[in-house]
C-alpha atoms as a PDB file:
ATOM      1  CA  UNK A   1      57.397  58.628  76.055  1.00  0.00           C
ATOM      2  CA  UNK A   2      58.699  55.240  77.014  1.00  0.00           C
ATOM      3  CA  UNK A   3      55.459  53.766  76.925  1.00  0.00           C
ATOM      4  CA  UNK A   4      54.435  55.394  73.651  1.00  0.00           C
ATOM      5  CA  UNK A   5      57.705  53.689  72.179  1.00  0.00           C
ATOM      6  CA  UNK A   6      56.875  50.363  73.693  1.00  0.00           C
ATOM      7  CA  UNK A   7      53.687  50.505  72.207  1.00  0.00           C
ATOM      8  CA  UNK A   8      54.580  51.136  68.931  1.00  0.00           C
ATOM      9  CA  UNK A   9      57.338  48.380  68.906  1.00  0.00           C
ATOM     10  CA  UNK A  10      54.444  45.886  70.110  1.00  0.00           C
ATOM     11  CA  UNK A  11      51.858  46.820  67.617  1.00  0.00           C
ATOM     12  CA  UNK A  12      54.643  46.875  65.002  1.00  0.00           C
ATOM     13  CA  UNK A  13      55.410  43.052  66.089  1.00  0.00           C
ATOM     14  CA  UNK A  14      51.798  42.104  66.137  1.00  0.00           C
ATOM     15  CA  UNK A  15      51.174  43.457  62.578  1.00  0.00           C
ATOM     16  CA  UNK A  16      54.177  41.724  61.463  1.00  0.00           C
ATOM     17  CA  UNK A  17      53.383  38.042  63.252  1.00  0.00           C
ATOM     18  CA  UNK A  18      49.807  38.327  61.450  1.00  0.00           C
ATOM     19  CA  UNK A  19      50.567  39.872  57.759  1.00  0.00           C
ATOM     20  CA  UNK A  20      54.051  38.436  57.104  1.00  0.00           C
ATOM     21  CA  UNK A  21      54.730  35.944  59.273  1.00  0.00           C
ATOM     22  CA  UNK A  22      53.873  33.444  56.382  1.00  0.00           C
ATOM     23  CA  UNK A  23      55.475  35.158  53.684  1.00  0.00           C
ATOM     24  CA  UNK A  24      59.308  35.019  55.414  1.00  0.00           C
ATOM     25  CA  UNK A  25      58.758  31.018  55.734  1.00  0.00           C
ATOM     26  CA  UNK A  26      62.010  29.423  54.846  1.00  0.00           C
ATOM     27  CA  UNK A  27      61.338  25.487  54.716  1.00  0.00           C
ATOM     28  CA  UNK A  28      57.999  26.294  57.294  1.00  0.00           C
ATOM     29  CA  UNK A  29      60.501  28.195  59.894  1.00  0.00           C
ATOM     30  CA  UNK A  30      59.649  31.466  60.418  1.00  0.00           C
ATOM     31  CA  UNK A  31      60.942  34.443  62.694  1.00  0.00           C
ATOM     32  CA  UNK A  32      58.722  35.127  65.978  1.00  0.00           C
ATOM     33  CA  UNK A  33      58.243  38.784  65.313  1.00  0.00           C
ATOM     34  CA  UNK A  34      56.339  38.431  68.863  1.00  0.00           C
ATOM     35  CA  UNK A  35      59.944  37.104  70.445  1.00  0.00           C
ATOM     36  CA  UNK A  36      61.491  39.875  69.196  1.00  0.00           C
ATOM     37  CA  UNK A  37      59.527  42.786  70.412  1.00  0.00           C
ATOM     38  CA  UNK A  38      59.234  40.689  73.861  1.00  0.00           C
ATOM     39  CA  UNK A  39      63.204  40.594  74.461  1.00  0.00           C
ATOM     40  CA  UNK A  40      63.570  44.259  73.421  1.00  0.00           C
ATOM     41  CA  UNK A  41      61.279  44.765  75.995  1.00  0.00           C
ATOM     42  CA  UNK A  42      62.035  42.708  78.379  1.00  0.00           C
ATOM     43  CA  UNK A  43      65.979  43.861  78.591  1.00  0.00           C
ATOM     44  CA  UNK A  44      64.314  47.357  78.699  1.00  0.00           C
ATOM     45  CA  UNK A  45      62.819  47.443  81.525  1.00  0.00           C
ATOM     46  CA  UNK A  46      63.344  44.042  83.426  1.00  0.00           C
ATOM     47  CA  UNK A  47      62.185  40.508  84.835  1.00  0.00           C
ATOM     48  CA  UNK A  48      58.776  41.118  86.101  1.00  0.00           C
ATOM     49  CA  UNK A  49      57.357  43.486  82.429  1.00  0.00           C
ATOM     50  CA  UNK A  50      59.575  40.881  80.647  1.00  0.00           C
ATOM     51  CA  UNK A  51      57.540  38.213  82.068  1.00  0.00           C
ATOM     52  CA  UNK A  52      54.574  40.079  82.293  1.00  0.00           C
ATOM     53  CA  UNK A  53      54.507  40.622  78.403  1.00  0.00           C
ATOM     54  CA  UNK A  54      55.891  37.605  77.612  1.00  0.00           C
ATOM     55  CA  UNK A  55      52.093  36.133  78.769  1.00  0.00           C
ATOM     56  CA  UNK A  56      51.166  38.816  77.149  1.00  0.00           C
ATOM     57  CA  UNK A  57      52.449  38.191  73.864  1.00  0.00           C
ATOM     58  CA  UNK A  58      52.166  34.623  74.684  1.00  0.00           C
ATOM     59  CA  UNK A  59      48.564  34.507  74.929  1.00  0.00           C
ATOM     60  CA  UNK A  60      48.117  36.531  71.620  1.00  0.00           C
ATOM     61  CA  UNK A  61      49.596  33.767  69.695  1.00  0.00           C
ATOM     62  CA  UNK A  62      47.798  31.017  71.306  1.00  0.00           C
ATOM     63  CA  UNK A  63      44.450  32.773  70.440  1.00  0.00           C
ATOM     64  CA  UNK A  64      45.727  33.942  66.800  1.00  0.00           C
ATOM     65  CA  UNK A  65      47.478  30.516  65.874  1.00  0.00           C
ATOM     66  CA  UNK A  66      44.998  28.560  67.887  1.00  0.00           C
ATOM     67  CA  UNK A  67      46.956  25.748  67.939  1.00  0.00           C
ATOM     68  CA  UNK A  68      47.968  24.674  71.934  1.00  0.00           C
ATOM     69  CA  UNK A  69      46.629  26.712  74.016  1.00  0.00           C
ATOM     70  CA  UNK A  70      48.841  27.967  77.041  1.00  0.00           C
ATOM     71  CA  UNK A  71      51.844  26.829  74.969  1.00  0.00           C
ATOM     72  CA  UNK A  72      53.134  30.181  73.413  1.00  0.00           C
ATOM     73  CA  UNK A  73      52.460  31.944  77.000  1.00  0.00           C
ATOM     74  CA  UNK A  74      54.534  29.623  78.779  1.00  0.00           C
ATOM     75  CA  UNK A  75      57.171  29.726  76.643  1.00  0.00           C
ATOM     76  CA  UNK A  76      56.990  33.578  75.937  1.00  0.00           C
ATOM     77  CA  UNK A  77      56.866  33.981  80.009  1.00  0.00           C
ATOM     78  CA  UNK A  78      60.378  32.193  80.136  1.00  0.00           C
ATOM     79  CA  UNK A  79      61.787  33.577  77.561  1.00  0.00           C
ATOM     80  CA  UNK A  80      60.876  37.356  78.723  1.00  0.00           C
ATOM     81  CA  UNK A  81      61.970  36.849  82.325  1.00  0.00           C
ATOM     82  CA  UNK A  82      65.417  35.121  81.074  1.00  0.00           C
ATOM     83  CA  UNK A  83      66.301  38.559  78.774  1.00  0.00           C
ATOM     84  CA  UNK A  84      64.835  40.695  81.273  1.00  0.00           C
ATOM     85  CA  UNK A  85      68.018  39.141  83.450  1.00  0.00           C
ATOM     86  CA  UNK A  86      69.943  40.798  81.581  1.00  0.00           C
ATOM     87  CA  UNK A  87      68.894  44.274  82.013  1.00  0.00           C
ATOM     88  CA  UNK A  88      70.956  45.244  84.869  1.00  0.00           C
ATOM     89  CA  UNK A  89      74.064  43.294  83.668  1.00  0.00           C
ATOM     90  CA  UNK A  90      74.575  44.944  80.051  1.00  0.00           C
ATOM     91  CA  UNK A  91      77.219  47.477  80.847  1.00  0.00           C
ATOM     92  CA  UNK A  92      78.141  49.705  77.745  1.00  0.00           C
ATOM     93  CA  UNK A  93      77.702  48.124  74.356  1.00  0.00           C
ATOM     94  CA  UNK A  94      73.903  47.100  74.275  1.00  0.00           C
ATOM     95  CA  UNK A  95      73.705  45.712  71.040  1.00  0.00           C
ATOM     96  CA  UNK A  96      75.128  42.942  72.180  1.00  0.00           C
ATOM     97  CA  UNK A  97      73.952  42.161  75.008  1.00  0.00           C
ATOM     98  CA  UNK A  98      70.325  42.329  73.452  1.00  0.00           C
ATOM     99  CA  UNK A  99      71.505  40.179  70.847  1.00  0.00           C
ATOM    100  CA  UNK A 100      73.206  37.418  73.591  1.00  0.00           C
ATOM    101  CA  UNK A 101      69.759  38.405  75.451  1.00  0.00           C
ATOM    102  CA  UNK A 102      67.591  37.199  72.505  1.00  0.00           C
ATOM    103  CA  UNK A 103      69.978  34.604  71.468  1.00  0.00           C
ATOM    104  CA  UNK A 104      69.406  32.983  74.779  1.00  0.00           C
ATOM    105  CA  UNK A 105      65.766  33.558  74.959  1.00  0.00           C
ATOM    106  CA  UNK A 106      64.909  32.528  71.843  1.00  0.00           C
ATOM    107  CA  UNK A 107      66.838  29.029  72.244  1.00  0.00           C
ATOM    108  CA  UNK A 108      64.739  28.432  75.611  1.00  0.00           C
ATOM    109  CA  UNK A 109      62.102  29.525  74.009  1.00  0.00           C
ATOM    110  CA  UNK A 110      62.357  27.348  71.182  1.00  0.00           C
ATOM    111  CA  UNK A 111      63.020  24.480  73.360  1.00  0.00           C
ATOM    112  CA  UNK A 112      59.690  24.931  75.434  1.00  0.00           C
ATOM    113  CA  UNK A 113      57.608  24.930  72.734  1.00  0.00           C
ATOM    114  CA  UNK A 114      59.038  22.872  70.029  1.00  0.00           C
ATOM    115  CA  UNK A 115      59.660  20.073  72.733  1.00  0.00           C
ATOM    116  CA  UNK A 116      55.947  20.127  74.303  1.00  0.00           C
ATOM    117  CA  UNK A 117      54.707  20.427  71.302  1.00  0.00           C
ATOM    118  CA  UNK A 118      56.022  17.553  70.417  1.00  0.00           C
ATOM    119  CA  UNK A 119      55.534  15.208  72.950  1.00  0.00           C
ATOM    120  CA  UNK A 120      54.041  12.430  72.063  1.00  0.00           C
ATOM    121  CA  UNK A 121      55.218  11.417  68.262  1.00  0.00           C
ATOM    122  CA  UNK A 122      58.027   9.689  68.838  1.00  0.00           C
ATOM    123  CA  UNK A 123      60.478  12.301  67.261  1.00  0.00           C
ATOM    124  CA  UNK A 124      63.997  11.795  68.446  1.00  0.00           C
ATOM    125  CA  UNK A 125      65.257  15.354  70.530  1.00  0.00           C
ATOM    126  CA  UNK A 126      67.818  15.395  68.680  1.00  0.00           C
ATOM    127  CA  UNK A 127      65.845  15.849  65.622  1.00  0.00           C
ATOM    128  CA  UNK A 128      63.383  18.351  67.318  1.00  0.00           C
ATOM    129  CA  UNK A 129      66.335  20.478  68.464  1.00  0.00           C
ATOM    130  CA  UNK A 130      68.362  20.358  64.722  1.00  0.00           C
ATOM    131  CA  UNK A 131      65.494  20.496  62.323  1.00  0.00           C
ATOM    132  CA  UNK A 132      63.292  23.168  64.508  1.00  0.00           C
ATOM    133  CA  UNK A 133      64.897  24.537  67.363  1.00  0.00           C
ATOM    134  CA  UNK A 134      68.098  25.402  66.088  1.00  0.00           C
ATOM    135  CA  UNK A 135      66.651  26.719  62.478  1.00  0.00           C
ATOM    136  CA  UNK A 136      63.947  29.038  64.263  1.00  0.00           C
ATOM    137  CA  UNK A 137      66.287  30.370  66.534  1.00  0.00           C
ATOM    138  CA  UNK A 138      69.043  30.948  64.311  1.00  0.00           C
ATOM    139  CA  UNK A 139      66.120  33.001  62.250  1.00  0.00           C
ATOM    140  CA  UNK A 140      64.638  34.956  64.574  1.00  0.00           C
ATOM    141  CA  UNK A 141      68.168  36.193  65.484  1.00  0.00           C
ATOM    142  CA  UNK A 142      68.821  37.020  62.379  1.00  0.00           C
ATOM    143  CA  UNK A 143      65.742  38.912  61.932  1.00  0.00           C
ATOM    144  CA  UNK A 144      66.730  40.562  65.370  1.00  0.00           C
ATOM    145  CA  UNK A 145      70.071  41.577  64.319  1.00  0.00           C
ATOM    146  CA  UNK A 146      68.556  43.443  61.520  1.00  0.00           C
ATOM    147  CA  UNK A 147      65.631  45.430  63.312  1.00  0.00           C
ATOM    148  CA  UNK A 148      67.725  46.316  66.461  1.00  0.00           C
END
């Protein structure tokens, strides 16, 4: 059953990164659907799936979005085994510890990849962290509050 459920959830994400993913752009930040699915995961069952699926997931993008490749699987892999962490420390009340989970993820997340990718243009961090970190985070959690 739990498997069936997980797989649902990730197909459900995967549809979503590649149909609408475009379409919820607000100023060219959208929500990582992918993120999403990965931290519900992740704080479901623990560090190593979290991690695990966070290449997983990871490696989807970079082949979909073609763009740099490894990038979205480091990132992903980080940002899975940081909200797997959490799954032995949420006591009752696991809405928000998923949320604090993702929160966190997604910021690390967002860090990795916005920063790497942008190595090498001379854009001040500060910049990087208020005009794409923040914003993409701040979505995606957002979008996460809704769906869990």
């Amino acid at each position: 059953m739990r498997i069936k459920t997980h797989f649902i959830v990730i197909l459900m994400a995967i549809l979503l990164q590649l149909l609408f993913r475009k379409w919820l752009q607000i100023g060219g930040i959208s929500p990582d659907f992918l993120l999403i699915a990965l931290v519900w995961v992740a704080f479901n069952e623990g560090r190593f799936p979290g991690t695990i699926g966070g290449f997983s997931f990871g490696l989807l993008q970079d082949i979909f979005e073609i763009s740099f490749l490894g990038l979205a699987t480091l990132a992903k892999s980080v940002a899975g085994f940081t909200a797997g962490l959490l799954f032995r420390a949420a006591p009752t009340g696991r809405r928000r510890w998923i949320l604090l989970a993702l929160a966190i993820a997604s910021l690390l997340h967002d860090m990795i990849y916005f920063g790497i990718f942008n190595l090498g243009n001379n854009t001040p961090g500060w910049r990087i962290i208020f005009t794409q970190v923040f914003p993409s985070s701040v979505y995606t959690l957002v979008v996460g509050f809704i769906s869990y």
